[in-house]
N, C-alpha and C. Protein backbone atom coordinates (compact mmCIF):
# COMPACT_ATOMS: atom_id res chain seq x y z
N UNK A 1 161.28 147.18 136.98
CA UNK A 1 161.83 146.75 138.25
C UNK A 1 162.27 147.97 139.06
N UNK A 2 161.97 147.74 140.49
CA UNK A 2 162.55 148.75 141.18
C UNK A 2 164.07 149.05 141.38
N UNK A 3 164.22 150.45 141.57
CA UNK A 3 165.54 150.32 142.27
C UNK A 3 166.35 149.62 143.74
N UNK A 4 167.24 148.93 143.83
CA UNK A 4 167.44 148.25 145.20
C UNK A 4 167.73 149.54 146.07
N UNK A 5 167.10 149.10 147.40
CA UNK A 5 167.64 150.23 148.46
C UNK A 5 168.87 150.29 148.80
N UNK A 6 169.67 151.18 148.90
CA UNK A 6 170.92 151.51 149.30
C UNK A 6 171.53 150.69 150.33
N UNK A 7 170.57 150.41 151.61
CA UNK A 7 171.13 149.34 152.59
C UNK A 7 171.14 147.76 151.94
N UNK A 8 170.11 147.38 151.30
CA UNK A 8 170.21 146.42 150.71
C UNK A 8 171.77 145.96 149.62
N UNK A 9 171.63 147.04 149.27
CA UNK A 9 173.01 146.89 148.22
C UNK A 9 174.14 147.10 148.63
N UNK A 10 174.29 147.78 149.86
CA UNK A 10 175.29 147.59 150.49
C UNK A 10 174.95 146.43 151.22
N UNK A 11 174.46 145.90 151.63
CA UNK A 11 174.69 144.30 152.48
C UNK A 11 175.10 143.23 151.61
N UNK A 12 174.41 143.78 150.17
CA UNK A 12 174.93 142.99 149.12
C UNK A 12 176.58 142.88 148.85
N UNK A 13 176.92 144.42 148.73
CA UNK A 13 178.30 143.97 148.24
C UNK A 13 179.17 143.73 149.49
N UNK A 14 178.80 143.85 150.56
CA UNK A 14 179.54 142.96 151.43
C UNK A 14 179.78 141.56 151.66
N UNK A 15 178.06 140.95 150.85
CA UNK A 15 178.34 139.41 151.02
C UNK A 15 179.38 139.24 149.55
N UNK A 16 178.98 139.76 148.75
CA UNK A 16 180.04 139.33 147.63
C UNK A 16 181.51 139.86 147.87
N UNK A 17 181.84 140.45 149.00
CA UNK A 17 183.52 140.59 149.49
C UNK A 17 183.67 139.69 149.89
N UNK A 18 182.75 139.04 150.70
CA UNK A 18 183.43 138.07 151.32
C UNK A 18 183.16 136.46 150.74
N UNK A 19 182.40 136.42 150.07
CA UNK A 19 182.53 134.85 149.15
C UNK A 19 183.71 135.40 148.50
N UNK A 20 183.52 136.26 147.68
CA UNK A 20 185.70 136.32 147.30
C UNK A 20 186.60 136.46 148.31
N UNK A 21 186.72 136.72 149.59
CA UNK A 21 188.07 136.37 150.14
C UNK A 21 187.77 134.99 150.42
N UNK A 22 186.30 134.25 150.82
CA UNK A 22 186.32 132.69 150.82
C UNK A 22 186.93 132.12 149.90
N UNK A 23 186.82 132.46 148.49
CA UNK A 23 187.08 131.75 147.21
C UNK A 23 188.61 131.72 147.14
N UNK A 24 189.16 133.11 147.66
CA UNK A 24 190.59 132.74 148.07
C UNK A 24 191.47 132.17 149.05
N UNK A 25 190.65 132.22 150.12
CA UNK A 25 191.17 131.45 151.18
C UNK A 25 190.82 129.88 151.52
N UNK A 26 189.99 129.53 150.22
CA UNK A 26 189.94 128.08 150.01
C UNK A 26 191.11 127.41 148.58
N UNK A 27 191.36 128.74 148.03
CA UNK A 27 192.35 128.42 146.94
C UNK A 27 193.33 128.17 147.48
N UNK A 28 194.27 128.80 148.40
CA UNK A 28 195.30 129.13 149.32
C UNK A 28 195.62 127.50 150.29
N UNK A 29 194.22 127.37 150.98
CA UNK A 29 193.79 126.24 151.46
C UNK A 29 194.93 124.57 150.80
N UNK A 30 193.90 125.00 149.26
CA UNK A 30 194.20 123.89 148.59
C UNK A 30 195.76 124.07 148.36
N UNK A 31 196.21 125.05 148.12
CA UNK A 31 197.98 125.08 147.49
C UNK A 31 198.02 124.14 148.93
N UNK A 32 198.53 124.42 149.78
CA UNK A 32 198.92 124.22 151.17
C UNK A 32 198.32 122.50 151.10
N UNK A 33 197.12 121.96 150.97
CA UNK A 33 196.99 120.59 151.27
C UNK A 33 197.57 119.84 150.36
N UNK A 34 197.57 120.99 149.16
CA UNK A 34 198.16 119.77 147.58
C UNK A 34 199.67 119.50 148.51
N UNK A 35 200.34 119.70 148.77
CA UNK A 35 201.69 119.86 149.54
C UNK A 35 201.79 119.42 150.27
N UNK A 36 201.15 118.88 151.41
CA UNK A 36 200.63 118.32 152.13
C UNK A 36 200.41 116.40 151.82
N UNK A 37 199.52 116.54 150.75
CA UNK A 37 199.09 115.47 149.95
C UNK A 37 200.82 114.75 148.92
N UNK A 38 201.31 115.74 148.94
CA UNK A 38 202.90 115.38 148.74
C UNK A 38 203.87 114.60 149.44
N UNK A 39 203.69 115.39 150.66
CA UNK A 39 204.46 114.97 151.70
C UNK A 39 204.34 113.10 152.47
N UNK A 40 202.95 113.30 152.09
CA UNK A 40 202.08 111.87 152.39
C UNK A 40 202.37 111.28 151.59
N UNK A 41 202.71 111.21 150.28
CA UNK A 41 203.03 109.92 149.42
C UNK A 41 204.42 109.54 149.67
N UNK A 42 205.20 111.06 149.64
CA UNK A 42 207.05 110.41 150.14
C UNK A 42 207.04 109.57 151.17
N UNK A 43 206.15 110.10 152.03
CA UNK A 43 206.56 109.66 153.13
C UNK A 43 205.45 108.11 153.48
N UNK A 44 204.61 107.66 152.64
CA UNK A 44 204.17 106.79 152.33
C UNK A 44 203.29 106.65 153.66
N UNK A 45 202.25 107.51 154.05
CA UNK A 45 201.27 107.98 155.18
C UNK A 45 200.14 107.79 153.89
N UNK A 46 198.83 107.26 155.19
CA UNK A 46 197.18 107.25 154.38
C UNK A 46 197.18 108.49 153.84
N UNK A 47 196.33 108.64 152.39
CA UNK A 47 195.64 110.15 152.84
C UNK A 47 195.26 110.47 153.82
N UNK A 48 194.08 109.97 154.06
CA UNK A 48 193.71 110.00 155.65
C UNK A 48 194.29 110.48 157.37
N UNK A 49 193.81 111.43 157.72
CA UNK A 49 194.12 110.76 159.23
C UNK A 49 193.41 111.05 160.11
N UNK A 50 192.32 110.15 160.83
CA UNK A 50 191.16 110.27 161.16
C UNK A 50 191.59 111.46 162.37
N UNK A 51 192.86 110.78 163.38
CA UNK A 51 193.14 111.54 164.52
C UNK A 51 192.50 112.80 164.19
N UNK A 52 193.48 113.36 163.91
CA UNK A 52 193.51 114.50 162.72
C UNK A 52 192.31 115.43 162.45
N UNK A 53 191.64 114.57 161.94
CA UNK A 53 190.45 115.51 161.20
C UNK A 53 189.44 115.24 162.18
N UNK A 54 189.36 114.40 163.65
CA UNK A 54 188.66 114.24 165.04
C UNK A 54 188.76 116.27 165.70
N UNK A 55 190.05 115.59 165.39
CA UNK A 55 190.46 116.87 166.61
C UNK A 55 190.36 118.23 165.83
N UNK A 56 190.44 118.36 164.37
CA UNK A 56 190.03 119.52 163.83
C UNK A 56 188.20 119.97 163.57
N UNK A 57 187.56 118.81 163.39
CA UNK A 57 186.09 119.50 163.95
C UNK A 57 185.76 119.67 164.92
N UNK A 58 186.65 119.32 166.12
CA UNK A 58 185.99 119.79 167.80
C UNK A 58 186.54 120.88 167.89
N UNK A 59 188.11 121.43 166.94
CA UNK A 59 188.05 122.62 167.01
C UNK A 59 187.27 123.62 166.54
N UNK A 60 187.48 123.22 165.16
CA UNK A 60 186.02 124.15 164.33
C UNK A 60 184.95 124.43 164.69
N UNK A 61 184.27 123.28 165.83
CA UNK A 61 182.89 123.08 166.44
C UNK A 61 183.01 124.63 167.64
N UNK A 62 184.22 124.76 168.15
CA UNK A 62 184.45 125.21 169.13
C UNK A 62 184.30 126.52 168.65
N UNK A 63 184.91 126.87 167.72
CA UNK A 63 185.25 128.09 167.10
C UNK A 63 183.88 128.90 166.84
N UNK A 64 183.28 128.18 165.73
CA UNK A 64 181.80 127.85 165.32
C UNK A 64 180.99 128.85 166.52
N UNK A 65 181.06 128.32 167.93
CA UNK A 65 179.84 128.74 168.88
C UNK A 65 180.70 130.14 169.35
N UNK A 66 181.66 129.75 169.44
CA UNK A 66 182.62 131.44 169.84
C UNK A 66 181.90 132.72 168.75
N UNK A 67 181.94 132.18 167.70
CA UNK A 67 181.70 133.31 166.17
C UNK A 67 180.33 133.18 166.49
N UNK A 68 179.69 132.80 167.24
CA UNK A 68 178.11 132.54 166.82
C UNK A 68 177.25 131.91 165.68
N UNK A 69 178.10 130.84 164.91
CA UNK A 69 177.83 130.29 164.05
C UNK A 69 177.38 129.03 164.24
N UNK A 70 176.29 128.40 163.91
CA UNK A 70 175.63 126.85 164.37
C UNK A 70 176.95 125.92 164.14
N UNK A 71 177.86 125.34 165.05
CA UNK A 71 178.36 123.93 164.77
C UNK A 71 178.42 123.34 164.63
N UNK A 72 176.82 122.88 163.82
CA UNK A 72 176.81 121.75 162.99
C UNK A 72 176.92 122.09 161.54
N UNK A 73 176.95 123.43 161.02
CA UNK A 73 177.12 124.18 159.94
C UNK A 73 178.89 124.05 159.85
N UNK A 74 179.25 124.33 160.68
CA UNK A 74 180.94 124.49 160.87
C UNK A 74 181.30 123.17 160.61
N UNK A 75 180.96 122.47 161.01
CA UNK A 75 181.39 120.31 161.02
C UNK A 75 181.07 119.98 159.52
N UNK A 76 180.35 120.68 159.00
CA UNK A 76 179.25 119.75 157.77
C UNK A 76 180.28 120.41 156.57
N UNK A 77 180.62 121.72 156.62
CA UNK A 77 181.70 122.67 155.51
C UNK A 77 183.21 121.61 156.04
N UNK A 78 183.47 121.59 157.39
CA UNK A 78 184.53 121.09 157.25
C UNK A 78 184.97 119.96 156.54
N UNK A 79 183.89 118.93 156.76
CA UNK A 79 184.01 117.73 156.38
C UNK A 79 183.79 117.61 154.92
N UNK A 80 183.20 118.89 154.38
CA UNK A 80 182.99 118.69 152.83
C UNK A 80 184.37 118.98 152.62
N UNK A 81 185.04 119.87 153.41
CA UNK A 81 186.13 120.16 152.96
C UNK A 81 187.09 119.29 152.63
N UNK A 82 187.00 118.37 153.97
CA UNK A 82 188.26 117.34 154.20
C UNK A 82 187.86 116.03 153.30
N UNK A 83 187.29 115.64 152.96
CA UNK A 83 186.54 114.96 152.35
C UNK A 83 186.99 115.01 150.64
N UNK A 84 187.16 116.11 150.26
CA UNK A 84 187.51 116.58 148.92
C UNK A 84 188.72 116.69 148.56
N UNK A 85 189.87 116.92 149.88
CA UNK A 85 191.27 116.62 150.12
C UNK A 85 191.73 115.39 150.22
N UNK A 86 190.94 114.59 150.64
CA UNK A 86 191.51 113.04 150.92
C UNK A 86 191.22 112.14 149.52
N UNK A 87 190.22 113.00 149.01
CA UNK A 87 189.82 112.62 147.57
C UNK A 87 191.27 112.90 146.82
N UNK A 88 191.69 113.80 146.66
CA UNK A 88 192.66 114.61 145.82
C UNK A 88 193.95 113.84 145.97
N UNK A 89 194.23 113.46 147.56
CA UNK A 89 195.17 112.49 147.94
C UNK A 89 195.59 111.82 147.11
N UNK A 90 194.34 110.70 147.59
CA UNK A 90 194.18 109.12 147.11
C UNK A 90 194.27 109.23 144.77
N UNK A 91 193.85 110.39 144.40
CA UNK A 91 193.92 110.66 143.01
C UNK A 91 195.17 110.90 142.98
N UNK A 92 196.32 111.59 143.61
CA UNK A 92 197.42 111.69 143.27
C UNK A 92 198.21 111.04 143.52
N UNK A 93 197.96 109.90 144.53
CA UNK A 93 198.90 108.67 144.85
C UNK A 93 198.72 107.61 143.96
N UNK A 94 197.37 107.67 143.41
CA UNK A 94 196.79 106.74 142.46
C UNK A 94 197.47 107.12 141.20
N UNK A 95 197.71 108.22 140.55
CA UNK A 95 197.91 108.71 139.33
C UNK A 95 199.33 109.30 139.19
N UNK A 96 200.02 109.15 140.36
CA UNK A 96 201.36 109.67 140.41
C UNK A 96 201.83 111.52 140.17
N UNK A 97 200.27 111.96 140.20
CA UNK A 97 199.80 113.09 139.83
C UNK A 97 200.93 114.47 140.75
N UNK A 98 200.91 114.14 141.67
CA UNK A 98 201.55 114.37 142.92
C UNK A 98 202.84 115.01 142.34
N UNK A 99 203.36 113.81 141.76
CA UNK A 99 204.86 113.87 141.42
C UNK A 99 204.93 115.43 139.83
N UNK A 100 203.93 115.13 139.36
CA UNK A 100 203.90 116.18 138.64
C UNK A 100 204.17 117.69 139.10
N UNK A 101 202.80 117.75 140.14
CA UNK A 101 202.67 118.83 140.75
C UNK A 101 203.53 119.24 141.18
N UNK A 102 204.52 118.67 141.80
CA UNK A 102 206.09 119.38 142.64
C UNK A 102 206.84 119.24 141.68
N UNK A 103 207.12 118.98 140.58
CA UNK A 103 208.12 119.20 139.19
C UNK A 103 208.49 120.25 139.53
């Protein structure tokens, strides 16, 4: 096998900087919604809140074309995102899981 070219491998380890600050700034993410997902059971709110997650992909969408990034790429991550939170919700209201987590 050949050796990789120098520009190549540097473009490389730039994409792998930045899937690790993604990997952390989706970890970070989650502390912050688990807490979130807390606040919603005390306070006895849906997981859910459509308002909510309306007005956060027209932002993202917005953001998206500013960065030069397709906004339907930006909508489709978000919603996997939010999607996986409301999941986590509804599991910790279901399982009382919640109550653990803030012990």
């Amino acid at each position: 096998m050949t050796e990789t070219p120098p520009e190549l491998a540097q473009a490389r380890q730039s994409i792998d900087n930045l899937d690790s600050a993604l990997v952390h700034l989706l970890a970070e993410r989650f502390k912050i919604t688990r807490r979130v997902g807390q606040l919603k059971a005390d306070l006895g709110l849906p997981a859910a809140d459509l308002e909510r997650e309306s007005e956060q992909i027209a932002r993202l969408r917005r953001l998206a074309v500013e960065s030069d990034l397709d906004p339907e790429f930006a909508q489709k991550f978000l919603t996997f995102i939010v999607r996986e939170v409301v999941r986590h919700h509804e599991q910790w209201r279901e399982d009382d899981h919640w109550r653990e987590v803030a012990g």
